[in-house]
Protein backbone atom coordinates (compact mmCIF):
# COMPACT_ATOMS: atom_id res chain seq x y z
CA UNK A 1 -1.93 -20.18 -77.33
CA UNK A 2 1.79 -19.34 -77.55
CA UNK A 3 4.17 -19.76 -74.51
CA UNK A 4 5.87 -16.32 -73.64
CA UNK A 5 9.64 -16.96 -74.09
CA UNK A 6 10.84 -16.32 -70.45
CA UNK A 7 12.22 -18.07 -68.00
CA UNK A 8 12.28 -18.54 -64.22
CA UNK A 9 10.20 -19.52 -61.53
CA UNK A 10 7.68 -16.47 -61.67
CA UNK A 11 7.42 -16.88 -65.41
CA UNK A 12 6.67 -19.94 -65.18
CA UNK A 13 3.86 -19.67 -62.53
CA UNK A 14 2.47 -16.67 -64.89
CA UNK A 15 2.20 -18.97 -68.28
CA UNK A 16 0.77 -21.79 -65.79
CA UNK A 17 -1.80 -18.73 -64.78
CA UNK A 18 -2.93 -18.12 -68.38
CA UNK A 19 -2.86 -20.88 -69.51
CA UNK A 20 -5.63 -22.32 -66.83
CA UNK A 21 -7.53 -19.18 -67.09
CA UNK A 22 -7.94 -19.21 -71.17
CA UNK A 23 -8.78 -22.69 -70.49
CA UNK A 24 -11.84 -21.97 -68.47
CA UNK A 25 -13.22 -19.13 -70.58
CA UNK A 26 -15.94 -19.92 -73.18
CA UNK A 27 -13.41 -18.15 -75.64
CA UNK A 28 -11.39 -21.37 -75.77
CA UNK A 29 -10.43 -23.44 -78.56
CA UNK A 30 -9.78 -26.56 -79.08
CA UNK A 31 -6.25 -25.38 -80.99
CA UNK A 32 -5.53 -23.96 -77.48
CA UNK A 33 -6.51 -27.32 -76.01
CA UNK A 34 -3.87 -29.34 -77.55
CA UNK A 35 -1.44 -26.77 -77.58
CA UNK A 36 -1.25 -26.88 -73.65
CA UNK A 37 -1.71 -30.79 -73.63
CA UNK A 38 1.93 -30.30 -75.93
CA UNK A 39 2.86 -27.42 -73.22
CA UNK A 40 1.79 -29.65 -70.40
CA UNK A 41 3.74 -32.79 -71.72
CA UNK A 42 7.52 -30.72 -72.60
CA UNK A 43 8.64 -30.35 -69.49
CA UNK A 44 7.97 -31.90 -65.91
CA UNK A 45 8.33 -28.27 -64.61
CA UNK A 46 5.16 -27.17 -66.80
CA UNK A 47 3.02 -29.89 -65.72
CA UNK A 48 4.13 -29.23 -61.83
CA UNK A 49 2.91 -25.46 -61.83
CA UNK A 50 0.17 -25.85 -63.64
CA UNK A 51 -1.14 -28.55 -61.49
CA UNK A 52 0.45 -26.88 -58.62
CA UNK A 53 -2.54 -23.94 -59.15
CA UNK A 54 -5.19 -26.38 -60.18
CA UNK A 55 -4.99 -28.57 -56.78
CA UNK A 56 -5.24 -24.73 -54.91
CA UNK A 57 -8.55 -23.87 -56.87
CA UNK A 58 -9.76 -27.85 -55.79
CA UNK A 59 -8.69 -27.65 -52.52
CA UNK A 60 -10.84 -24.41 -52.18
CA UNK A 61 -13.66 -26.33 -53.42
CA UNK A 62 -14.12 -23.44 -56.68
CA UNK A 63 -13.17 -25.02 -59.62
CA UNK A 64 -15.66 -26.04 -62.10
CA UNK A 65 -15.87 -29.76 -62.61
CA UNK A 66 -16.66 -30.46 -65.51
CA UNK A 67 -16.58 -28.90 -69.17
CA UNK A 68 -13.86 -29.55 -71.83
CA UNK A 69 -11.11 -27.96 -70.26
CA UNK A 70 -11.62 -30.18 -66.97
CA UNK A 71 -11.46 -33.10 -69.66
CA UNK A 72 -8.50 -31.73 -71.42
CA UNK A 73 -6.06 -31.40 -67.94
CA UNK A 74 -6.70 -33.85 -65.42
CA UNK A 75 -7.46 -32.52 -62.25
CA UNK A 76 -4.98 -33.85 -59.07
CA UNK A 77 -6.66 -35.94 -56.68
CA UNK A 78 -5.08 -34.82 -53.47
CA UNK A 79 -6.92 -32.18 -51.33
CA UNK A 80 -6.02 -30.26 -49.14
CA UNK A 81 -8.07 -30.01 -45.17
CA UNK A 82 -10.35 -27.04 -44.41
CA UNK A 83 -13.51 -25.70 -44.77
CA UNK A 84 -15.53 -25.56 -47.94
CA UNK A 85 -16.18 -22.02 -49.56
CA UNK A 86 -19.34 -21.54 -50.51
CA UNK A 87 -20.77 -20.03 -54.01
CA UNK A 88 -18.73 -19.97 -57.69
CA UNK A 89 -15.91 -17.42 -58.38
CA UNK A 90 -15.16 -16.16 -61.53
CA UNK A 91 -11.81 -17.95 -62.39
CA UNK A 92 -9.81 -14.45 -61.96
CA UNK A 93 -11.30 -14.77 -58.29
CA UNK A 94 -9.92 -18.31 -58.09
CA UNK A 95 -6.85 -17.05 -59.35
CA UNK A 96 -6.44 -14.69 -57.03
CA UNK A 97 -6.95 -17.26 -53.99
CA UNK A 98 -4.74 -19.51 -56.07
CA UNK A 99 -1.31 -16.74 -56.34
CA UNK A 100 -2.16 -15.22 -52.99
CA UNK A 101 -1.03 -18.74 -51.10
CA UNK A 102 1.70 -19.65 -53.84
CA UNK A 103 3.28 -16.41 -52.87
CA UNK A 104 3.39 -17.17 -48.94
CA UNK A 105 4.72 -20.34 -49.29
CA UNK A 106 7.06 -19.37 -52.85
CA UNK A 107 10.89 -18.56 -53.36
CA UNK A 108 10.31 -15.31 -51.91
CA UNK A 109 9.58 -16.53 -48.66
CA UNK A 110 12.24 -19.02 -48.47
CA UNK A 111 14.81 -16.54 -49.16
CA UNK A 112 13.57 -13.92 -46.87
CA UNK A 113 13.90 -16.37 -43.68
CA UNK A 114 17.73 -17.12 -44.93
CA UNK A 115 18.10 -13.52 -44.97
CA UNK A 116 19.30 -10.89 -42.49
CA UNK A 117 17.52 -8.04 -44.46
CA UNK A 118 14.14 -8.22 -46.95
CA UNK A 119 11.52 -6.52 -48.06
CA UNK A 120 8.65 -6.99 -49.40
CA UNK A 121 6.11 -6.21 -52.17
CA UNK A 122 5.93 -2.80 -52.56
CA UNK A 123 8.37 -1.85 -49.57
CA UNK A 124 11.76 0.24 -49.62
CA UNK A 125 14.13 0.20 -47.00
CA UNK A 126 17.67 1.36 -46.03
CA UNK A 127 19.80 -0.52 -43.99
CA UNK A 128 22.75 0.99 -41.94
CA UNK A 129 25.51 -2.20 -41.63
CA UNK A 130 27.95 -2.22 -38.63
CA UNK A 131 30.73 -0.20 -40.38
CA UNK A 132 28.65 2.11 -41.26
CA UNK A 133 27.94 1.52 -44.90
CA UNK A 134 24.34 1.75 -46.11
CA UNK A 135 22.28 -0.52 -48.62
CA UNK A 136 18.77 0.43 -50.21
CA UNK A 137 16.84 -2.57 -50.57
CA UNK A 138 14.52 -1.88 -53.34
CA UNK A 139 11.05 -4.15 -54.01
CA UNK A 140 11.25 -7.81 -53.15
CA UNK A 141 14.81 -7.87 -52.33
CA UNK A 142 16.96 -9.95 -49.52
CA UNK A 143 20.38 -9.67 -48.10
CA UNK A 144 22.76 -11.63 -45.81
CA UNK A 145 25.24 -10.20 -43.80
CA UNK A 146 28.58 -11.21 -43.00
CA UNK A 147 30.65 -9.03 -41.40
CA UNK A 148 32.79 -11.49 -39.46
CA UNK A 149 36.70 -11.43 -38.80
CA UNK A 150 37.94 -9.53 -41.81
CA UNK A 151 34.88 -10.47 -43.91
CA UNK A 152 32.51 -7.73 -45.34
CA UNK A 153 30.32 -9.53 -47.48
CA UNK A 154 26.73 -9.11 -47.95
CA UNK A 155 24.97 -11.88 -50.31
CA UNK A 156 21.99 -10.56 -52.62
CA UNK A 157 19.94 -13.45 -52.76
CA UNK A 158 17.12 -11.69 -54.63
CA UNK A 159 15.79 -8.18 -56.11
CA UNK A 160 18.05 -5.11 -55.85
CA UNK A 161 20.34 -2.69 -53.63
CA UNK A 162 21.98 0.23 -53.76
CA UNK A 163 25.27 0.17 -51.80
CA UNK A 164 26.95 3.05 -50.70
CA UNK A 165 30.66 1.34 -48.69
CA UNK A 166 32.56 3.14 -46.36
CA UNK A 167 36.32 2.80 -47.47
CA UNK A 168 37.99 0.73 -45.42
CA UNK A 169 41.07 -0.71 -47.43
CA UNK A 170 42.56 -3.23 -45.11
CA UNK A 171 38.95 -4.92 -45.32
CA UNK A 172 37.34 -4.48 -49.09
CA UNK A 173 33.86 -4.57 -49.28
CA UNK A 174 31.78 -7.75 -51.19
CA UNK A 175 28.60 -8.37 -52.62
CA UNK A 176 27.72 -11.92 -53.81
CA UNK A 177 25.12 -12.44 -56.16
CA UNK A 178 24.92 -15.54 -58.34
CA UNK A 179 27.94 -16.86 -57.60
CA UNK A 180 29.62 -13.87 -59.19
CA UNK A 181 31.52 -11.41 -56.07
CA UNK A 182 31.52 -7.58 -57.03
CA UNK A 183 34.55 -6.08 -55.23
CA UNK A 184 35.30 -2.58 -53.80
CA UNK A 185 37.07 -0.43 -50.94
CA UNK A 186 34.33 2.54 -51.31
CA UNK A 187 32.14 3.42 -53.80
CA UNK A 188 28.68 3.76 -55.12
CA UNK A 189 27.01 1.14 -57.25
CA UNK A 190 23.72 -0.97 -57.63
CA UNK A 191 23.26 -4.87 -57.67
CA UNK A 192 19.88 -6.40 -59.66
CA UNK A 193 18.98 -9.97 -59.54
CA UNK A 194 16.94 -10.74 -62.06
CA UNK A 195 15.62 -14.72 -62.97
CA UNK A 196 18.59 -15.83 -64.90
CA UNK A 197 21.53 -11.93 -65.67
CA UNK A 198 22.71 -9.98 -62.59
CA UNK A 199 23.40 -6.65 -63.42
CA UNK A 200 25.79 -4.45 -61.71
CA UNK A 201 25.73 -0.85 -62.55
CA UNK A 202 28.45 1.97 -60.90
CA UNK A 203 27.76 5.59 -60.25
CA UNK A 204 30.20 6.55 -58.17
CA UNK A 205 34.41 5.18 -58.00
CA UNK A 206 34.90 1.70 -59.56
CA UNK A 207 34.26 -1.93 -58.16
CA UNK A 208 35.73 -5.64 -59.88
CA UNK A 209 33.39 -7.98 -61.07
CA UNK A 210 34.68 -10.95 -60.78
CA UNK A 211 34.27 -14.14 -62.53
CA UNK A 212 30.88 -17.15 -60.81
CA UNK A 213 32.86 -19.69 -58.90
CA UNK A 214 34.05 -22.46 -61.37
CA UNK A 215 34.02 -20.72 -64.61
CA UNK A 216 37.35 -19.02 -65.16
CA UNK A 217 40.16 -17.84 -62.17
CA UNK A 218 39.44 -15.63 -59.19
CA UNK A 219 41.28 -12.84 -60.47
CA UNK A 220 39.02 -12.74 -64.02
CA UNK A 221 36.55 -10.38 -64.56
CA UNK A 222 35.59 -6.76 -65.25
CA UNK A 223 36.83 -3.24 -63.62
CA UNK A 224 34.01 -1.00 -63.84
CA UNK A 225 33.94 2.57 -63.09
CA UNK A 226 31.32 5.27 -62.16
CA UNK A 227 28.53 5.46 -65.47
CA UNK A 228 29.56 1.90 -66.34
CA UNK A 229 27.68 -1.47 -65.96
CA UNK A 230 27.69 -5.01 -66.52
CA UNK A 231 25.52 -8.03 -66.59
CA UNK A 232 26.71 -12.14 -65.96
CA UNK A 233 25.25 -15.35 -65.99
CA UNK A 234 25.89 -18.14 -63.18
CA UNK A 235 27.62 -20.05 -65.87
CA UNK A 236 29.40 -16.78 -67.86
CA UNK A 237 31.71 -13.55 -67.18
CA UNK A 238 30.44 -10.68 -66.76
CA UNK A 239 30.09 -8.46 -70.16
CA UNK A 240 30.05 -4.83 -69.99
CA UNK A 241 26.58 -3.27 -70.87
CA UNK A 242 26.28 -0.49 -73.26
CA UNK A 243 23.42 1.70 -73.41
CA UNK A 244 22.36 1.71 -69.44
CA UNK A 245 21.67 4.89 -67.78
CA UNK A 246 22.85 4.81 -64.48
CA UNK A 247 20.32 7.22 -63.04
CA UNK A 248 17.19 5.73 -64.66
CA UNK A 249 18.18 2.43 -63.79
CA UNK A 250 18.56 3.28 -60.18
CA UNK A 251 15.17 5.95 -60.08
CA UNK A 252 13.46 3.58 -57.65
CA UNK A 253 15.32 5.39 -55.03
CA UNK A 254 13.82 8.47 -55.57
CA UNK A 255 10.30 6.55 -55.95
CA UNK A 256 10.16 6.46 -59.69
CA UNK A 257 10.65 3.87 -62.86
CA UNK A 258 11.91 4.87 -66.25
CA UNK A 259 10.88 3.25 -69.32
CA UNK A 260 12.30 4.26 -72.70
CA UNK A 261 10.93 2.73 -75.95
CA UNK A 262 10.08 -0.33 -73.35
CA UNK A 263 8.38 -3.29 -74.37
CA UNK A 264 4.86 -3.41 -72.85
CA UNK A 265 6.14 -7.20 -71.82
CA UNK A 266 9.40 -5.35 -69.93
CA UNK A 267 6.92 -2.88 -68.74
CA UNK A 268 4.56 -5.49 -66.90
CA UNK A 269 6.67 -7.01 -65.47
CA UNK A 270 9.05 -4.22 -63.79
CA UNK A 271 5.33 -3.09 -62.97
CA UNK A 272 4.46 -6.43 -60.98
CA UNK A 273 8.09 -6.20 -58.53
CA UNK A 274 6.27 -3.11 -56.92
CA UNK A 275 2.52 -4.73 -57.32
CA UNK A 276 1.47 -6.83 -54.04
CA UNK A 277 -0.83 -8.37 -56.14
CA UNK A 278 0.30 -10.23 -59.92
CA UNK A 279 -0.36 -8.43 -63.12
CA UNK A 280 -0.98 -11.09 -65.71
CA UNK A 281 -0.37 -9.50 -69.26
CA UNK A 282 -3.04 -12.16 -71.61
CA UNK A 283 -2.36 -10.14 -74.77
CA UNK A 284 0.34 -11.78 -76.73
CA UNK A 285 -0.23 -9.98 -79.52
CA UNK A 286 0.40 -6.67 -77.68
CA UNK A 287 3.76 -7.66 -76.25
CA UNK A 288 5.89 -5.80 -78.00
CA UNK A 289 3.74 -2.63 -78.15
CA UNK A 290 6.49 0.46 -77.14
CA UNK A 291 6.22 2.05 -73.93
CA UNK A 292 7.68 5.43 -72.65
CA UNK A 293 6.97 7.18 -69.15
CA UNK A 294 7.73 7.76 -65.56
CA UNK A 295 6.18 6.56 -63.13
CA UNK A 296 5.52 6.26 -59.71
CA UNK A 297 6.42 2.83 -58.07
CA UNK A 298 4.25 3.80 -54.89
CA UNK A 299 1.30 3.12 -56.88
CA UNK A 300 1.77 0.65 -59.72
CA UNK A 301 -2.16 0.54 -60.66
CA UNK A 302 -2.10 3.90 -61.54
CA UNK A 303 0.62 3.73 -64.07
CA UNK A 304 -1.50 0.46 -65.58
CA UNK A 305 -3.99 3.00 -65.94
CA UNK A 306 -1.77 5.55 -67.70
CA UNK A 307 -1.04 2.91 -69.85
CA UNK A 308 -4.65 1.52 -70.68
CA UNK A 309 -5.12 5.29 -72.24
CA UNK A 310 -2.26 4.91 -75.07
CA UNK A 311 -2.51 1.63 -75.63
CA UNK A 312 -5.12 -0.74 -77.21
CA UNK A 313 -5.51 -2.62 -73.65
CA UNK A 314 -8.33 -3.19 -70.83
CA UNK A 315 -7.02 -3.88 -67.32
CA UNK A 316 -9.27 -6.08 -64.95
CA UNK A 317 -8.62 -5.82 -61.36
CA UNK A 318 -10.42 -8.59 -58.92
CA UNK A 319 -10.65 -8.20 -55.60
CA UNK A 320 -7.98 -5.58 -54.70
CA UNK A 321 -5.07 -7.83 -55.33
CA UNK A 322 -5.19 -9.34 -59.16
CA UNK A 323 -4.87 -7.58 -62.25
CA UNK A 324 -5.24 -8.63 -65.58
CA UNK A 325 -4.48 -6.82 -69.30
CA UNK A 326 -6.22 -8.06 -72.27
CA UNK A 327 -6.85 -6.53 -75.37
CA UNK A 328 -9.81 -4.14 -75.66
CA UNK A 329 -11.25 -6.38 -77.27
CA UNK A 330 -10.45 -9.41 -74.96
């Protein structure tokens, strides 16, 4: 049972996710046993999330006591008040439960109450600020606005927008993301947060990227202008990114994603920022399979669908809300 190598807090609560549910299937080996005892004992984080889920499926009174894999992972011992559930769920079921209350009380939420602007799952909204300049908040995204004294500075906290400033020179226009501030008077250009690289990507005039606090003076950075992009780390300039598409990268506002030559891994999970409900890709093996469509974002279970016809994969939905993509055979 190999850890996918990603990284962040949803990644994290995905490999936690597979790893309990291969653990409860009759499929399981004892190889994948001890390789999630090793997974379990790397890193405090590991152990955390995986326990994390495992005291939600106790605490709903559905997880199977006893068998090897109850053996294998000790089970916490605090539980949680309310009433007992009655009947045995399938462990995607429990699942389910499991991911539907770490996502009300996860990093989502937190950053939506410290934010003036959100949305959620699924949602698209535009957002008219006080001098008139208008952001598209795309899937799962959050903003904070500061337009005070000569400030105008909006902070992405998480997801993506689509800023289109109203010139004002006397009072240039910021957007803060990752400690990095993307500077402009008026222009066109899109902001992504993703777990560790924001990308900024220009269609219209030019903007600075400047430099995270700490890592090099405030005047270092990039100049980007319109068909250009860039990506930084909080801990790294920004580079300049070759080979983005400024159109397809920014589809969502017209409703539609763009994959080219796509891993099936990159596909899942552009697939799950539009999904209420996770996808959880349990096919290793087909990770890297290639991808190409377009599809529409307003209904994310149809393009699994699409895909489950050129591909070698089965997608299992439970109850409305999970899905899960196997191999055929899986």
């Amino acid at each position: 049972m190999t850890s996918h190598h990603r990284t962040g807090p949803d990644a994290l609560a995905e490999e936690a996710a597979r790893r309990l549910v291969r653990l409860h299937s009759d499929a399981v080996t004892d190889a994948e046993r001890r390789d999630t005892e090793a997974w379990l004992a790397a890193r405090p984080e590991n152990r955390k999330a995986f326990d994390s889920l495992r005291a939600v499926w106790s605490a709903l009174d559905l997880l199977p006591g006893s068998g090897a894999a109850a053996a294998a992972v000790p089970l916490p011992g605090h539980r949680f008040p309310g009433r007992r559930l009655s009947g045995r769920l399938a462990p995607p079921a429990l699942l389910a439960a499991g991911l539907a209350l770490a996502a009300l009380f996860g990093p989502a939420t937190l950053d939506r109450l410290r934010s003036d602007h959100s949305t959620v799952a699924g949602e698209r909204r535009t957002v008219t600020l006080a001098d008139g300049s208008q952001v598209q908040l795309n899937t799962d995204s959050a903003i904070a606005v500061d337009f005070s004294g000569r400030n105008r500075r909006v902070t992405l906290r998480r997801g993506e927008a689509f800023f289109t400033v109203t010139p004002d020179r006397s009072r240039p226009f910021e957007v803060v993301a990752m400690g990095a501030v993307t500077r402009v008077v008026g222009t066109r250009f899109a902001v992504r947060r993703m777990d560790e690289v924001t990308r900024v990507a220009v269609e219209e005039g030019t903007v600075e990227v400047r430099c995270p606090a700490g890592i090099a003076t405030p005047e270092d950075g990039l100049r980007l202008t319109a068909g250009e992009a860039a990506r930084y780390r909080s801990d790294a300039c920004p580079t300049r990114e070759a080979g983005v598409n400024v159109a397809r990268a920014t589809a969502w506002r017209d409703g539609r994603v763009v994959f080219d030559d796509r891993s099936l891994r990159e596909v899942v999970d552009e697939l799950n920022r539009y999904r209420p409900g996770p996808i959880l890709l349990l096919a290793p093996d087909l990770a890297q399979r290639r991808v190409t469509g377009v599809f529409d974002i307003g209904d994310p279970d149809r393009a699994l669908s699409a895909i489950e016809q050129v591909l070698p994969v089965r997608v299992r939905r439970v109850a409305g809300y999970l899905a899960i993509v196997t191999g055929r055979d899986g």
